[in-house]
Protein backbone atom coordinates (compact mmCIF):
# COMPACT_ATOMS: atom_id res chain seq x y z
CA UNK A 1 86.28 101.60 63.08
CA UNK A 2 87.68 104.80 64.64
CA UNK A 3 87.82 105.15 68.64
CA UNK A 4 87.36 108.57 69.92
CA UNK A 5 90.27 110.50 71.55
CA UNK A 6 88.70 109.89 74.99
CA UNK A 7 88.00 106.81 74.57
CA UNK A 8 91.60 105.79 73.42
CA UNK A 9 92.80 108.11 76.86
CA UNK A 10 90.69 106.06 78.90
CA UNK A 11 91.91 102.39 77.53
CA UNK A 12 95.78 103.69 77.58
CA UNK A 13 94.85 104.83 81.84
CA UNK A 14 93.97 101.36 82.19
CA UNK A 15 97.45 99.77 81.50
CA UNK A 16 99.14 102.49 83.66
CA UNK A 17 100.74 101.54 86.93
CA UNK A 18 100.03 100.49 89.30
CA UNK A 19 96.71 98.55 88.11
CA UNK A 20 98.25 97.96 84.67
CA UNK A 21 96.18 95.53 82.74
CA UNK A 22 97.72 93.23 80.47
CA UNK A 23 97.29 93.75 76.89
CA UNK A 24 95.38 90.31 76.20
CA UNK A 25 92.84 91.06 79.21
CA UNK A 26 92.23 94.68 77.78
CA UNK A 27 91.30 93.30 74.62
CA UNK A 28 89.02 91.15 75.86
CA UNK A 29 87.25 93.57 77.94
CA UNK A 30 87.07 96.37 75.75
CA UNK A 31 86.64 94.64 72.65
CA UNK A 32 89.43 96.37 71.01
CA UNK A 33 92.24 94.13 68.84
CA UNK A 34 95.04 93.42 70.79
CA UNK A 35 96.77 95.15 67.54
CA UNK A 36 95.23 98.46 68.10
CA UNK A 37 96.14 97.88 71.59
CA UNK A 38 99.94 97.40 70.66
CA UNK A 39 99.72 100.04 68.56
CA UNK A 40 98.17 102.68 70.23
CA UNK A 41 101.11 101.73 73.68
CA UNK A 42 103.61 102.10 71.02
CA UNK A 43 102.11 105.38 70.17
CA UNK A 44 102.50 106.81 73.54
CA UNK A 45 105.15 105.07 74.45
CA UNK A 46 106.82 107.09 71.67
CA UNK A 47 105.13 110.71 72.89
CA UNK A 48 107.50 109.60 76.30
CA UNK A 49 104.62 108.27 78.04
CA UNK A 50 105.10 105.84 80.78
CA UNK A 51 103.12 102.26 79.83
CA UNK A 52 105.40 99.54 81.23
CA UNK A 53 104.24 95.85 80.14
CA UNK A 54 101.56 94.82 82.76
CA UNK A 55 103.86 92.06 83.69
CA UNK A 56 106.82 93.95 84.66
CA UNK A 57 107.47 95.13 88.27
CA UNK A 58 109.41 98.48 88.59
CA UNK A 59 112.79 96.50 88.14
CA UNK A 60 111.45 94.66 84.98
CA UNK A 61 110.41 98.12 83.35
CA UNK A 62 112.58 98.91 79.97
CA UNK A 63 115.29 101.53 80.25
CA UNK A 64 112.69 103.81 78.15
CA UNK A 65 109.95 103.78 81.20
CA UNK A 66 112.51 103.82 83.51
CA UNK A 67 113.81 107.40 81.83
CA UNK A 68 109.96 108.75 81.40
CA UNK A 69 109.53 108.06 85.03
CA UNK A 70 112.95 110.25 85.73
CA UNK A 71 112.12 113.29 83.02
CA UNK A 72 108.39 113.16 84.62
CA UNK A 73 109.50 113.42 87.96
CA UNK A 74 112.29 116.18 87.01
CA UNK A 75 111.16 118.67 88.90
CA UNK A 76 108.88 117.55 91.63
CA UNK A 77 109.44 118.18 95.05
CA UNK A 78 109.49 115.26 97.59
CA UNK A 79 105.76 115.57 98.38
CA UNK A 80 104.44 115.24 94.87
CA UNK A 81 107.33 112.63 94.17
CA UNK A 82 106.08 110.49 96.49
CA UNK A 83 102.35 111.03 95.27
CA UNK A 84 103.47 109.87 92.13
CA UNK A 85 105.54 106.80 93.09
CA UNK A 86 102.01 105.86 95.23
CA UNK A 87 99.79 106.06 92.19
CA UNK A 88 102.58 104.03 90.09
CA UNK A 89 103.45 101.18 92.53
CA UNK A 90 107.11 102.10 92.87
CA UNK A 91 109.17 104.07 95.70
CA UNK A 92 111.13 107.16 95.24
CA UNK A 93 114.31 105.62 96.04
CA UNK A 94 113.77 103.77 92.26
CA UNK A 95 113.25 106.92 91.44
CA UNK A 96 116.58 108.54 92.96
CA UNK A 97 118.26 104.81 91.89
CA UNK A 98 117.40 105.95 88.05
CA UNK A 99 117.97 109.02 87.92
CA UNK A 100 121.47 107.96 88.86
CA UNK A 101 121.69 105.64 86.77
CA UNK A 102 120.78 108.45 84.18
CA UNK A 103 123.33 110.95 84.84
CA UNK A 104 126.10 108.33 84.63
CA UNK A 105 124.70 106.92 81.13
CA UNK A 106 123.73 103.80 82.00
């Protein structure tokens, strides 16, 4: 069975921060495989697209979210920075802390 683009959008919104929903609950309430699920993260993870595992805080993200959070927030200024830290459940000072961490190759 084929999901419709918007559909699929909608489902991979729901395990963004900071309300991300764990893959096992998602499956269950959309009645899609937790598979598909998998697959479809994996997906966007690999477009650069920030889906950290539902049970990681900011600190327990993977060094690839951490880096999509720094390239998306590139070239924000400090107002829209913070708006997206707000909608994400982290702080711009992870942010700033990455970004570092970044630039020095760590």
């Amino acid at each position: 069975m084929g999901y419709s683009p918007e559909r699929k959008a909608a489902v991979l919104k729901r395990m963004l921060p900071p309300n991300t929903i764990a893959i096992r609950q998602l499956s269950q309430e959309e009645g899609i495989s937790e598979a598909t699920l998998h697959k479809w993260r994996a997906e966007a993870r690999g477009k650069g697209q920030l889906l950290p595992d539902a049970d990681a805080g900011p600190e327990g993200w993977s060094s690839r979210d951490k880096f999509a959070a720094v390239l998306e927030t590139a070239a924000l200024n400090e107002a829209d920075l913070a708006e997206y830290c707000r909608t994400r459940g982290i702080f711009p000072e992870q942010i700033l802390a990455w970004r570092g961490a970044c630039s020095r190759g760590q």
